[in-house]
N, C-alpha and C. Protein backbone atom coordinates (compact mmCIF):
# COMPACT_ATOMS: atom_id res chain seq x y z
N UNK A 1 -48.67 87.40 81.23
CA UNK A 1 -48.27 88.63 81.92
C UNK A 1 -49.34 89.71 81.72
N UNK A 2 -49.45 90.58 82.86
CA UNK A 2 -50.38 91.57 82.68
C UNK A 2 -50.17 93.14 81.97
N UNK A 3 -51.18 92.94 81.07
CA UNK A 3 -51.08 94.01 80.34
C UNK A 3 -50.10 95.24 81.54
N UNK A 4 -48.97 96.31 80.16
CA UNK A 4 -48.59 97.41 81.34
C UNK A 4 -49.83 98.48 80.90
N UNK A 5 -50.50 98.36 79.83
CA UNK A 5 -51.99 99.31 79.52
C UNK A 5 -52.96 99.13 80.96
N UNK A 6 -52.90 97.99 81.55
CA UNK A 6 -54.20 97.32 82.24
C UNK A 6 -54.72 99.03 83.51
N UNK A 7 -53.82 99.38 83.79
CA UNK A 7 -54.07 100.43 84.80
C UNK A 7 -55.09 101.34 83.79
N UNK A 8 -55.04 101.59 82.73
CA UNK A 8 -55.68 102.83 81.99
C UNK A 8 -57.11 102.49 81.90
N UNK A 9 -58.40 103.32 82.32
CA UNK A 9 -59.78 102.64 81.59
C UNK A 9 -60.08 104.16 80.78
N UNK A 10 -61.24 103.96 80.71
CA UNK A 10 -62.12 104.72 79.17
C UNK A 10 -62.43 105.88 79.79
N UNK A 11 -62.95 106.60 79.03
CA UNK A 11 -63.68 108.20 79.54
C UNK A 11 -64.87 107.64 80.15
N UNK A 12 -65.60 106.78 79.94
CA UNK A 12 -67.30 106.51 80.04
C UNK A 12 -67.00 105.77 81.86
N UNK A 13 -66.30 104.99 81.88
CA UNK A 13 -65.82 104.69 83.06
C UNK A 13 -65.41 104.95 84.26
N UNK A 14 -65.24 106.62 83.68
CA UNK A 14 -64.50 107.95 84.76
C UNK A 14 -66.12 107.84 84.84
N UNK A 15 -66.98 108.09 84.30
CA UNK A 15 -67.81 108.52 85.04
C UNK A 15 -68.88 108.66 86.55
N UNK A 16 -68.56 106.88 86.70
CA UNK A 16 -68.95 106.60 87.66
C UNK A 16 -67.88 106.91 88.90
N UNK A 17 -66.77 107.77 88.61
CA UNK A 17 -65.00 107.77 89.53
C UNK A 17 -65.47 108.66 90.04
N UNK A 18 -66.03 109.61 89.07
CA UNK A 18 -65.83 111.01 89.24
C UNK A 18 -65.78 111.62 90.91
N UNK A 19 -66.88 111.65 91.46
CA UNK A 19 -67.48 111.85 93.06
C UNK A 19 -66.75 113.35 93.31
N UNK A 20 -65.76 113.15 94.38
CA UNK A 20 -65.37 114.76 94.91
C UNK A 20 -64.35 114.56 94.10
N UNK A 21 -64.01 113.93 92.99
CA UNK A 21 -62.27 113.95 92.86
C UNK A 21 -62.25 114.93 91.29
N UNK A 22 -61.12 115.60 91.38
CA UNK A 22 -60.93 117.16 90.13
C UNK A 22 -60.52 116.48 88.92
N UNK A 23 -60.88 117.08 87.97
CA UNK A 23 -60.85 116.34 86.56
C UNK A 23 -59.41 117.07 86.28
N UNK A 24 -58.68 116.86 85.38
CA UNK A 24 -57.56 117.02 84.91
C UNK A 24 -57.18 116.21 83.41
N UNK A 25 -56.46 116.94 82.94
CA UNK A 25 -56.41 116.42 81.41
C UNK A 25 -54.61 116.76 81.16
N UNK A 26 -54.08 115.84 80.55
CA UNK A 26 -52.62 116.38 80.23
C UNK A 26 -52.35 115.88 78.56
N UNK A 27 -51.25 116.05 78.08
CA UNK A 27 -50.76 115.99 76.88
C UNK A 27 -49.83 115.14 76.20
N UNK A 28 -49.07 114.01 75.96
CA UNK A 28 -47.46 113.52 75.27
C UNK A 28 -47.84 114.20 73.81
N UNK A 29 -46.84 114.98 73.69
CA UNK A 29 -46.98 115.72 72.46
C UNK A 29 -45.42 115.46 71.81
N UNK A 30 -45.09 114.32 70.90
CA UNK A 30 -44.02 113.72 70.39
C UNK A 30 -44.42 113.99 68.69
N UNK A 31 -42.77 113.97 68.16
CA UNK A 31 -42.37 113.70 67.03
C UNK A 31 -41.40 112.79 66.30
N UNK A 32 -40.74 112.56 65.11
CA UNK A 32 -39.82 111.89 65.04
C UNK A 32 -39.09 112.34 65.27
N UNK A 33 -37.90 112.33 65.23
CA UNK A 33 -36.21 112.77 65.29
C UNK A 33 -35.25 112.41 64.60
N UNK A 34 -34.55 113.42 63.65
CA UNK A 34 -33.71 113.30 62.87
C UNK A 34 -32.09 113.67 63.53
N UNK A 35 -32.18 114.00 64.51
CA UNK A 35 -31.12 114.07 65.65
C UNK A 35 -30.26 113.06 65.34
N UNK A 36 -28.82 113.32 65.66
CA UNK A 36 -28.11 112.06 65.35
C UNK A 36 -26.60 112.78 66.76
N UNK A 37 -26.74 111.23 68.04
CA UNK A 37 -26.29 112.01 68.89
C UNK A 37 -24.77 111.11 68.46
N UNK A 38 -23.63 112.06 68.79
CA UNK A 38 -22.12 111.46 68.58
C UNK A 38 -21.96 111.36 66.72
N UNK A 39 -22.73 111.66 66.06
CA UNK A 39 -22.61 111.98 64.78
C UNK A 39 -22.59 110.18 64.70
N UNK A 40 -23.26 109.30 65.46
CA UNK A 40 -23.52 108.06 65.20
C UNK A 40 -24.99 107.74 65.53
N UNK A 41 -25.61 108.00 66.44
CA UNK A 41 -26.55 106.93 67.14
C UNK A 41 -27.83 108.10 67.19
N UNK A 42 -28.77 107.42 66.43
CA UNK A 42 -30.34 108.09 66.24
C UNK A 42 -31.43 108.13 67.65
N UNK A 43 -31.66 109.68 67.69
CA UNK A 43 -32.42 110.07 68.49
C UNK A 43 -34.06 109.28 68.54
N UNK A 44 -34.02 109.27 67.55
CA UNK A 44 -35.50 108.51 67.18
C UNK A 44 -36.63 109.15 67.14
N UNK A 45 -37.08 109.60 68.46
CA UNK A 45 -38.38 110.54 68.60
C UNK A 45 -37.82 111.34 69.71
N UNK A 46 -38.98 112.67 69.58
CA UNK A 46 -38.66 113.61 70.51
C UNK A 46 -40.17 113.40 71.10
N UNK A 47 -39.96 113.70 72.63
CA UNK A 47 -41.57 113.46 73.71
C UNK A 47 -41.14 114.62 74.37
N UNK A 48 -42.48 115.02 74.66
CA UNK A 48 -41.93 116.63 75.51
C UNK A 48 -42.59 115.63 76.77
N UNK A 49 -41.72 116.34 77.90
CA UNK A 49 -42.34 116.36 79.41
C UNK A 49 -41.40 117.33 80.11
N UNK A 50 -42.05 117.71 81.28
CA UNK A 50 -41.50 119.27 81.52
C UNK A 50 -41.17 118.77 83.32
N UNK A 51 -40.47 119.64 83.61
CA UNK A 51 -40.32 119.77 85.11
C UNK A 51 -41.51 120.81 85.45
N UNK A 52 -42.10 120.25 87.15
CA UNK A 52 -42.95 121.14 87.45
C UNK A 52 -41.92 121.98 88.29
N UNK A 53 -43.29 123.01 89.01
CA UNK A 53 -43.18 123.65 90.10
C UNK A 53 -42.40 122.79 91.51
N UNK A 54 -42.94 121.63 91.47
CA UNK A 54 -42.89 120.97 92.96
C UNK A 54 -41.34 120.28 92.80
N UNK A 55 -40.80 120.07 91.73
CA UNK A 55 -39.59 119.37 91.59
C UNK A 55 -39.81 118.06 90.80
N UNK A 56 -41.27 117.85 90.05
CA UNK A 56 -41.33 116.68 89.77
C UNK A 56 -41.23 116.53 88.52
N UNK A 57 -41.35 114.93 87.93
CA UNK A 57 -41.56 115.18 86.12
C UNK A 57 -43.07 114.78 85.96
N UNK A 58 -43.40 116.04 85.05
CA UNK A 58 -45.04 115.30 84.03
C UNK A 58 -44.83 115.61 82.82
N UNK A 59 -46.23 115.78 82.52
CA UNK A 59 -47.15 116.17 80.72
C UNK A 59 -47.32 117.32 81.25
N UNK A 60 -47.40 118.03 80.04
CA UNK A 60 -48.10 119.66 80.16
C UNK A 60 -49.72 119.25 79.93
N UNK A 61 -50.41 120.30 80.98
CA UNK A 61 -51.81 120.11 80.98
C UNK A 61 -51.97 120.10 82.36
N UNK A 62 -53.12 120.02 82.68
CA UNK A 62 -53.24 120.67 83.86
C UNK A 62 -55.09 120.29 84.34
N UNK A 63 -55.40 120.95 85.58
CA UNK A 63 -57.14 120.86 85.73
C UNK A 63 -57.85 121.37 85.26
N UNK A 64 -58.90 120.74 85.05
CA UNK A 64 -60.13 121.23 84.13
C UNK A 64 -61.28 122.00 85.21
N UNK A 65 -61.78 122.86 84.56
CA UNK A 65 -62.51 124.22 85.36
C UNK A 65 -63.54 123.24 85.88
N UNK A 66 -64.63 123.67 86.11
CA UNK A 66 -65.93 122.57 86.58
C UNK A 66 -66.84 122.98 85.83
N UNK A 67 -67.50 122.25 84.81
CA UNK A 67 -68.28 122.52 84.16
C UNK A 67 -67.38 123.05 82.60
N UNK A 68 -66.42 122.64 82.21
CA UNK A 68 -65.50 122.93 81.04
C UNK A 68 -65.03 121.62 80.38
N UNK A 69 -65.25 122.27 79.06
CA UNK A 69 -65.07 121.22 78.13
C UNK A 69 -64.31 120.59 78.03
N UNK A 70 -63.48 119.30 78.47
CA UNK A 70 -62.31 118.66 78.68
C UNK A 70 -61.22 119.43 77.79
N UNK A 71 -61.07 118.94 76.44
CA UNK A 71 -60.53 119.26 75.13
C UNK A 71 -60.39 121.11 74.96
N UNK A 72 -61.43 121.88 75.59
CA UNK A 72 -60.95 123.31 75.75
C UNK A 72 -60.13 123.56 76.97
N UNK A 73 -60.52 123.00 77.58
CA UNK A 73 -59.82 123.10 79.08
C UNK A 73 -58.29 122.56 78.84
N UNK A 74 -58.03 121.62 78.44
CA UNK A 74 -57.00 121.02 78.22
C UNK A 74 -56.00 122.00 76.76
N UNK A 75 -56.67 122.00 76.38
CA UNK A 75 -55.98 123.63 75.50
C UNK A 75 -55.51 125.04 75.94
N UNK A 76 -56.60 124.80 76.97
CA UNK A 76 -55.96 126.37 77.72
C UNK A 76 -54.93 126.51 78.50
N UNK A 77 -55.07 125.12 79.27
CA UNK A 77 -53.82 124.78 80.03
C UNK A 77 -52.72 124.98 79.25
N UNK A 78 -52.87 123.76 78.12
CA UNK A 78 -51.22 124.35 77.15
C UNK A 78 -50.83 125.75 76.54
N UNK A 79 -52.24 126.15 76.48
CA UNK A 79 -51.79 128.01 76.02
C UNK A 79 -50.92 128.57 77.18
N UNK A 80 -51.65 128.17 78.29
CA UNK A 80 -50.65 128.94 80.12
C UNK A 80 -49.36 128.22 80.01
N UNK A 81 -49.17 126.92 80.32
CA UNK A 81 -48.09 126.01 80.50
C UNK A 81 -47.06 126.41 78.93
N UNK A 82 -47.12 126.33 77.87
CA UNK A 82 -46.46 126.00 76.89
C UNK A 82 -46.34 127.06 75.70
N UNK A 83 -47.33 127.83 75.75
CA UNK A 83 -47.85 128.92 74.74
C UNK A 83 -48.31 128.18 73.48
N UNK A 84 -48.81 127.04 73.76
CA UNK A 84 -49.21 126.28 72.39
C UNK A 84 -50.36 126.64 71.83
N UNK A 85 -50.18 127.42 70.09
CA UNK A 85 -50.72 127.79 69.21
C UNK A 85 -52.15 126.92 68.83
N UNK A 86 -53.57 128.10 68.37
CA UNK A 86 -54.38 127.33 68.55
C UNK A 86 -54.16 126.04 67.22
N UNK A 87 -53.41 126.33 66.00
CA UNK A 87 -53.29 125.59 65.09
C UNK A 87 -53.21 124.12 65.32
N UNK A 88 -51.97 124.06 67.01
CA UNK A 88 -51.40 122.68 67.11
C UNK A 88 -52.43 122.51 68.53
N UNK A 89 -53.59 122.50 68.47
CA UNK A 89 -54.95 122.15 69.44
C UNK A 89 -54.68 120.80 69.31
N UNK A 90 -55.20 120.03 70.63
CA UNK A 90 -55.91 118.42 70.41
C UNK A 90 -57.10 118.38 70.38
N UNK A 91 -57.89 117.46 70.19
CA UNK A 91 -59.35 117.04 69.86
C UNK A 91 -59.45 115.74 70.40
N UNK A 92 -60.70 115.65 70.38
CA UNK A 92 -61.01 114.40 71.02
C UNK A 92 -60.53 113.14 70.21
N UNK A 93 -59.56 113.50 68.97
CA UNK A 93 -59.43 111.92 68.56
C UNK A 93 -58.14 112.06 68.82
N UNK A 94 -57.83 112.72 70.03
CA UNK A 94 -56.07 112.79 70.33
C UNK A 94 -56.37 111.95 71.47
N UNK A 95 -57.55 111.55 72.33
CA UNK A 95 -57.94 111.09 73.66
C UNK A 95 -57.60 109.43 73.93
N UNK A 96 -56.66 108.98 74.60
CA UNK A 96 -56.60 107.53 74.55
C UNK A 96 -56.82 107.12 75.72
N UNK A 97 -57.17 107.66 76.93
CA UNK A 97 -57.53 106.67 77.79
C UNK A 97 -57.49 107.75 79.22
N UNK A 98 -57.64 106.89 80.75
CA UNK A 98 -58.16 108.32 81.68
C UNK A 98 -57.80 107.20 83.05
N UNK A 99 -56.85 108.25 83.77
CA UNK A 99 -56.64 107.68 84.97
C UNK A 99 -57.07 107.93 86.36
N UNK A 100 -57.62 106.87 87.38
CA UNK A 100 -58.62 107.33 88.22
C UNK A 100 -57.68 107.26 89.48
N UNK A 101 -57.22 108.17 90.57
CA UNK A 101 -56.67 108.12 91.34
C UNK A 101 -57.22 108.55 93.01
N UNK A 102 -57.21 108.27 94.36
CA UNK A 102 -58.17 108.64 95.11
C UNK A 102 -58.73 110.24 94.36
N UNK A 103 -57.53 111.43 94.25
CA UNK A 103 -57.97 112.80 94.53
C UNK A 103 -58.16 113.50 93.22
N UNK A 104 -58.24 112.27 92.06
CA UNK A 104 -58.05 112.83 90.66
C UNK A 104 -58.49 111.92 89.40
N UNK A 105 -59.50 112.66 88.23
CA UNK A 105 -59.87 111.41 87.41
C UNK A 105 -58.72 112.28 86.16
N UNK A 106 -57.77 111.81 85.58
CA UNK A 106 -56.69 112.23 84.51
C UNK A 106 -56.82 111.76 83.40
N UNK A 107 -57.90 112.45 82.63
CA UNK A 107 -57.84 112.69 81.03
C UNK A 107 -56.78 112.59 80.28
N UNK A 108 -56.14 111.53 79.22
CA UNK A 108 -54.70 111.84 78.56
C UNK A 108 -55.07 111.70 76.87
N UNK A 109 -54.41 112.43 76.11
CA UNK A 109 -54.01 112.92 74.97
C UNK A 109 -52.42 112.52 74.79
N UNK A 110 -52.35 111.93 73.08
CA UNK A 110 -51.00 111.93 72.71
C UNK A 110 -51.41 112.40 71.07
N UNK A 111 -50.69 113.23 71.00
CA UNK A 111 -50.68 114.18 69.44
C UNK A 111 -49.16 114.37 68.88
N UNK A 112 -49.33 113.51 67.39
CA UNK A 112 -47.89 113.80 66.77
C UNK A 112 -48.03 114.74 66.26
N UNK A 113 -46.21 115.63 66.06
CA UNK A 113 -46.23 116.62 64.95
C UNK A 113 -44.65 116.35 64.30
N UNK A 114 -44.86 117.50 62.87
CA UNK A 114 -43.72 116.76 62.51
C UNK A 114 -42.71 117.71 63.48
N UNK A 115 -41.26 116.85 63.24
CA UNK A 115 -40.41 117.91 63.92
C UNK A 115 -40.01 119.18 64.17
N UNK A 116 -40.14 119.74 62.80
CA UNK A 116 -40.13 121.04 62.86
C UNK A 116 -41.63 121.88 63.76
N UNK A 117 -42.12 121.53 63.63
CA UNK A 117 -43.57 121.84 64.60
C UNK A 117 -43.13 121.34 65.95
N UNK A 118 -42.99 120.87 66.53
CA UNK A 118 -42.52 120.45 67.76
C UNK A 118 -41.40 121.31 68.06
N UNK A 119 -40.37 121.40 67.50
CA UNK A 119 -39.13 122.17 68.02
C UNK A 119 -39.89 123.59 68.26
N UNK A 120 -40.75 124.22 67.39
CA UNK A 120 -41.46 125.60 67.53
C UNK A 120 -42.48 125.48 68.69
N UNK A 121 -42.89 124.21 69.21
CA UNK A 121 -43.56 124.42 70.56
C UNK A 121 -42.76 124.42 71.56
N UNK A 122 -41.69 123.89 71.22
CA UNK A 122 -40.97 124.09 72.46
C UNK A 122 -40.37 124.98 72.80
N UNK A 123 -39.79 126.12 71.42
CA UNK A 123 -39.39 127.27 71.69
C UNK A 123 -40.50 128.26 72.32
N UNK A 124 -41.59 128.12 71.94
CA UNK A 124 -42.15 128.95 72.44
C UNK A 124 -43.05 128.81 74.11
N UNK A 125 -42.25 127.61 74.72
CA UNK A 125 -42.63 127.48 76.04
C UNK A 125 -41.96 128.50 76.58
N UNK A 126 -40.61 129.21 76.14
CA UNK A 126 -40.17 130.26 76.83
C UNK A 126 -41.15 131.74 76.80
N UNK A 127 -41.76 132.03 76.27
CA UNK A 127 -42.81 132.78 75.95
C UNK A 127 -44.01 132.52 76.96
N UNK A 128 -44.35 131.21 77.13
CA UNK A 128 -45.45 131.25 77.93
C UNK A 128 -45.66 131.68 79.43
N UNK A 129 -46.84 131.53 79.63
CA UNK A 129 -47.17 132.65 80.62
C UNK A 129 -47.10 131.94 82.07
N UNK A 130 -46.85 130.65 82.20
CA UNK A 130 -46.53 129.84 83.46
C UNK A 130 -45.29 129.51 83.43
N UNK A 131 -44.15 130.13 82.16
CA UNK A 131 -42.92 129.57 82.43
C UNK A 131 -41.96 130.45 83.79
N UNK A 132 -41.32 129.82 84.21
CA UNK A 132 -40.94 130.09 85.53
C UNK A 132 -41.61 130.31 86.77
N UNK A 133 -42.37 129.81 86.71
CA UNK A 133 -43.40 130.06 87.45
C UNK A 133 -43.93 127.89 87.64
N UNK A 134 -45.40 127.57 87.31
CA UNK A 134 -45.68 126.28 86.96
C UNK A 134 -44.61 125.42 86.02
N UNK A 135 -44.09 126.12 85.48
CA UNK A 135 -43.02 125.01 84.60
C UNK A 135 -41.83 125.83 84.36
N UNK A 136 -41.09 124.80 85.18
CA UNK A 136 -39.65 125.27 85.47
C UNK A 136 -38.75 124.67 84.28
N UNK A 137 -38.63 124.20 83.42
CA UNK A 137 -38.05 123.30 82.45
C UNK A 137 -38.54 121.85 81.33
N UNK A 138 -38.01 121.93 80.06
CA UNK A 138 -38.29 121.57 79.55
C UNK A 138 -37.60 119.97 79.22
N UNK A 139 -37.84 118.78 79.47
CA UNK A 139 -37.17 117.72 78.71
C UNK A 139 -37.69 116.86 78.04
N UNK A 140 -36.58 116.26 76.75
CA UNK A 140 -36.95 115.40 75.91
C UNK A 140 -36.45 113.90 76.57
N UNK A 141 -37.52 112.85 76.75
CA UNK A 141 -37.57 111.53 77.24
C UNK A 141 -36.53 110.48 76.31
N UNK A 142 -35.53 110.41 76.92
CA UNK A 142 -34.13 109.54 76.17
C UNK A 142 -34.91 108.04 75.79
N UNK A 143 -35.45 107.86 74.26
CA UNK A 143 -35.48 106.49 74.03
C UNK A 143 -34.79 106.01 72.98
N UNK A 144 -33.76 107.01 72.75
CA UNK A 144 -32.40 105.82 72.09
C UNK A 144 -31.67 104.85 72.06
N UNK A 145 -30.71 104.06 71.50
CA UNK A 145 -30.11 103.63 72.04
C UNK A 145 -28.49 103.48 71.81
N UNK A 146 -27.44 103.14 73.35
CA UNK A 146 -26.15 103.59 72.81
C UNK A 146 -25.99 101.99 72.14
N UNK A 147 -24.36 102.83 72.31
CA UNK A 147 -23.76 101.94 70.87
C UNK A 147 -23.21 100.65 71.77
N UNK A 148 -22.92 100.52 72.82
CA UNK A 148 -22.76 99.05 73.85
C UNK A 148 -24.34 98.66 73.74
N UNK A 149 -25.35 98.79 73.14
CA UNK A 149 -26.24 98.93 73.50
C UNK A 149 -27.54 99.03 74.81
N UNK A 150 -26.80 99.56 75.26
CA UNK A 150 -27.51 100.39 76.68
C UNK A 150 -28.98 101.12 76.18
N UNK A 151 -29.64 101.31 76.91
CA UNK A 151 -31.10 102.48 76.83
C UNK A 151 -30.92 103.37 78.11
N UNK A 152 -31.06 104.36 77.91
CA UNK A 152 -31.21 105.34 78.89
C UNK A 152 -32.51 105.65 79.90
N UNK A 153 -33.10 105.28 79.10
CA UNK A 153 -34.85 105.19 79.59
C UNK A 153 -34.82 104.52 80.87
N UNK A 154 -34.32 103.14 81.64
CA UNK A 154 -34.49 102.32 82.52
C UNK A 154 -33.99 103.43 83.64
N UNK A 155 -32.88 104.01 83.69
CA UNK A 155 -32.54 105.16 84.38
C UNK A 155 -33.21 106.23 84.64
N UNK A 156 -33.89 106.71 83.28
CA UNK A 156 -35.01 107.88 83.33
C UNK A 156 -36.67 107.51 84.28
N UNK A 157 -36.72 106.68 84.47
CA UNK A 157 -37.92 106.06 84.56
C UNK A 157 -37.78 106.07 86.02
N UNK A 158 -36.27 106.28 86.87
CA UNK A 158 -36.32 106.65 88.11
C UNK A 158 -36.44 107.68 88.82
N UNK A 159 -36.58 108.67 87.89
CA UNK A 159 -36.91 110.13 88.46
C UNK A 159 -38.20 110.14 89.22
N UNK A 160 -38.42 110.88 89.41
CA UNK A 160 -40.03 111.29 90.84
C UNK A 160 -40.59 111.83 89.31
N UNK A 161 -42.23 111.13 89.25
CA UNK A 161 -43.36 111.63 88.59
C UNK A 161 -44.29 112.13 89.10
N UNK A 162 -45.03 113.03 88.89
CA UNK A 162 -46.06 113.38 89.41
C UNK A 162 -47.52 112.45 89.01
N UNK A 163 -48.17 111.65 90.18
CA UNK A 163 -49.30 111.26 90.17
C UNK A 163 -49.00 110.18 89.01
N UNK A 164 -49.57 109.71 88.11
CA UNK A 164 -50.07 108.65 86.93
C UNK A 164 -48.66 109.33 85.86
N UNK A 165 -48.31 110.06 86.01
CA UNK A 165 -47.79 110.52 85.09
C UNK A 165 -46.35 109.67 84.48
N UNK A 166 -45.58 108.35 84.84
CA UNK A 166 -44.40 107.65 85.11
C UNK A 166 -45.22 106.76 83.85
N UNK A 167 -46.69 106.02 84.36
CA UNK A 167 -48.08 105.21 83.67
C UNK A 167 -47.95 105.93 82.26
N UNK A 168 -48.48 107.15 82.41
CA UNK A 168 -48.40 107.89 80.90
C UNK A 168 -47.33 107.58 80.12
N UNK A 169 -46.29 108.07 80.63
CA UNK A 169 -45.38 107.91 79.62
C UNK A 169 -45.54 106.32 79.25
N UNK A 170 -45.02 105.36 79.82
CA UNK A 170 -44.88 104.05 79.50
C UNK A 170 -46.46 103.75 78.56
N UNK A 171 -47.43 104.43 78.65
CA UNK A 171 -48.46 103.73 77.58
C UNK A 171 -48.44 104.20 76.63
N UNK A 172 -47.70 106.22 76.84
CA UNK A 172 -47.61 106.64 75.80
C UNK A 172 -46.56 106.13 74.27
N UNK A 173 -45.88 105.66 75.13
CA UNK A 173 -44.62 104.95 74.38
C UNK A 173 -45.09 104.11 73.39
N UNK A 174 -45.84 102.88 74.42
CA UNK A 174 -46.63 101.83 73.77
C UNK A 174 -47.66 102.60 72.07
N UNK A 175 -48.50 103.39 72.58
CA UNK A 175 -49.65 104.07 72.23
C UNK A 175 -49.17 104.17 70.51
N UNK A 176 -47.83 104.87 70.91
CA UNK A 176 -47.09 105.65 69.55
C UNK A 176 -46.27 104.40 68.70
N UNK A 177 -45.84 103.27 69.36
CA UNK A 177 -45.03 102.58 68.78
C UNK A 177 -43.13 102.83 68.54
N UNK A 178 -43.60 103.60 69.89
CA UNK A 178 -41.97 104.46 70.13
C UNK A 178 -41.05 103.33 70.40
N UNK A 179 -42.06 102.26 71.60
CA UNK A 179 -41.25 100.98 71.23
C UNK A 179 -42.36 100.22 71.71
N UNK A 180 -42.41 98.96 71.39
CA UNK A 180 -43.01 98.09 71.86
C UNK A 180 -43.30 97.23 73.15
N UNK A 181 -44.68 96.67 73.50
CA UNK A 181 -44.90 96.73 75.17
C UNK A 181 -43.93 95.94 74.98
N UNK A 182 -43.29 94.84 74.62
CA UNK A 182 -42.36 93.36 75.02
C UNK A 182 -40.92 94.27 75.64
N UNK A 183 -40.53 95.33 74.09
CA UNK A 183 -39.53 96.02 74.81
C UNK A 183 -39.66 96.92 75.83
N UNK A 184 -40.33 97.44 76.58
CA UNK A 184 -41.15 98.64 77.40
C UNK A 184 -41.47 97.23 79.21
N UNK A 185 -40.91 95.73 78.56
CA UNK A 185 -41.53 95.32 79.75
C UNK A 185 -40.09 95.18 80.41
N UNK A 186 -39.15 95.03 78.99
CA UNK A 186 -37.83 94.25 79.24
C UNK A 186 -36.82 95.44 79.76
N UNK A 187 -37.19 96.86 79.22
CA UNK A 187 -36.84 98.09 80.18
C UNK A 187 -37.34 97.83 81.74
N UNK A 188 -38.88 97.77 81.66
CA UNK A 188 -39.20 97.91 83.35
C UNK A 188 -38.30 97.10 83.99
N UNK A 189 -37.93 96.14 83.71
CA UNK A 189 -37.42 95.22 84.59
C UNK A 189 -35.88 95.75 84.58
N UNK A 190 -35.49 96.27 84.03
CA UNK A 190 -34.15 96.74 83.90
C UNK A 190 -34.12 98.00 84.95
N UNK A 191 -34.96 98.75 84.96
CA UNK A 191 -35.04 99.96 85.93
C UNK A 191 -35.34 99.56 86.97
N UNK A 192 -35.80 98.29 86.74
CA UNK A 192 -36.28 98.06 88.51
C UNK A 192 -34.99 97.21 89.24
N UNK A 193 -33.99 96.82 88.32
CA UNK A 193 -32.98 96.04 88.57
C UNK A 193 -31.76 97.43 89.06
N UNK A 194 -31.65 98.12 88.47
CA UNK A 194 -31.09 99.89 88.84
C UNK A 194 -31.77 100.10 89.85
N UNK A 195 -33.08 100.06 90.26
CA UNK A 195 -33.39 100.50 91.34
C UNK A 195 -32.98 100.32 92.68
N UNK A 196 -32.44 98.68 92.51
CA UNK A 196 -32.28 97.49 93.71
C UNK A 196 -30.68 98.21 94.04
N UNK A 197 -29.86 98.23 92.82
CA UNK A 197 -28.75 98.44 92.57
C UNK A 197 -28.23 99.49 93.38
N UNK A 198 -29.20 100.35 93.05
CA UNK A 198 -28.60 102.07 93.70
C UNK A 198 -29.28 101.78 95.60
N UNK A 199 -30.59 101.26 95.72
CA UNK A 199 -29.96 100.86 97.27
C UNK A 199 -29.41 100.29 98.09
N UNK A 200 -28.68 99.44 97.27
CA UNK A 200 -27.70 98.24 98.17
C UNK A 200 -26.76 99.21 98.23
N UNK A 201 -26.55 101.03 97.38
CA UNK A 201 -25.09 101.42 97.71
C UNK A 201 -25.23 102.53 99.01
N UNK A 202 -27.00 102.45 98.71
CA UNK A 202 -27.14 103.52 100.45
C UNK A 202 -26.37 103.42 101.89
């Protein structure tokens, strides 16, 4: 079976992509989770992804200026989008991989923090200076599981993403060990089985 990584290549690789298409860089900025939902069943990790402007789901982060340093550029964005403090910055060893699309080459970053650091970035997305505006809302990506043992994720995974961004998450998952590709393949196929499901009721 084919890698679900196989879509992702390297930074050095964008290079030859690049041509007329806008650089862009985004973020999975996850922690663990000590959450415990029904006073039974563990949250596990918390993943930020936000609702945009357009109605869709991504990463916070955004395009890079022309001629700007990926990793600053991609910081500034989260200062506009999120109000994220320069303390909790990424760097280039947050960088795992870059997606090439006709109108776009997409730089991605995944940076843990502990929870308590995370809950304070997210409070302070209300503060930032694109909220209501570029980012209409904030959500945490359901990879728990219930107690029939169901996952919520196969469901989540049907929402509208913006661009590569559906890709992100699923490598980000992988990336972190949030769960594993075998389980991450045995979801896809489950969402894609929901998918079939919900149009046979059109």
């Amino acid at each position: 079976m084919e890698s679900i990584l196989s879509k992702r290549v390297n930074r050095n690789e964008t290079e030859m992509e690049i041509g007329n298409r806008k650089i862009a860089a985004h973020a999975f900025l996850y922690s663990s989770s000590t959450k415990i939902l029904f006073n039974s069943i563990p949250m596990r990790y918390s993943i930020m992804m936000q609702i945009r402007f357009d109605g869709m789901i991504g990463f916070p982060g955004g395009l890079i200026d022309e001629g700007e340093n990926i990793e600053f550029g991609l910081n500034r964005e989260l200062k506009e989008e999120i109000r994220l403090e320069e303390k909790f910055y990424l760097d280039e060893s947050n960088y795992v991989g870059s997606y090439v699309t006709p109108k776009l080459v997409d730089h991605f970053y995944v940076k843990e923090y502990s929870e308590k650091d995370l809950e304070r970035i997210e409070r302070g997305v209300l503060e930032a200076k694109d909220w209501g505006g570029e980012t209409l809302g904030l959500i945490r990506v359901p990879v728990h599981t219930l107690h029939d043992n169901r996952k919520p994720l196969p469901a989540f995974l049907l929402h509208n993403f913006i661009a590569d961004a559906r890709d992100q998450l699923i490598h980000g998952i992988v990336d972190t060990n949030v769960l594993s590709e075998s389980e991450l393949n045995e979801i896809l196929v489950e969402s894609q089985q929901l998918k079939e499901k919900m149009v046979q009721k059109l």
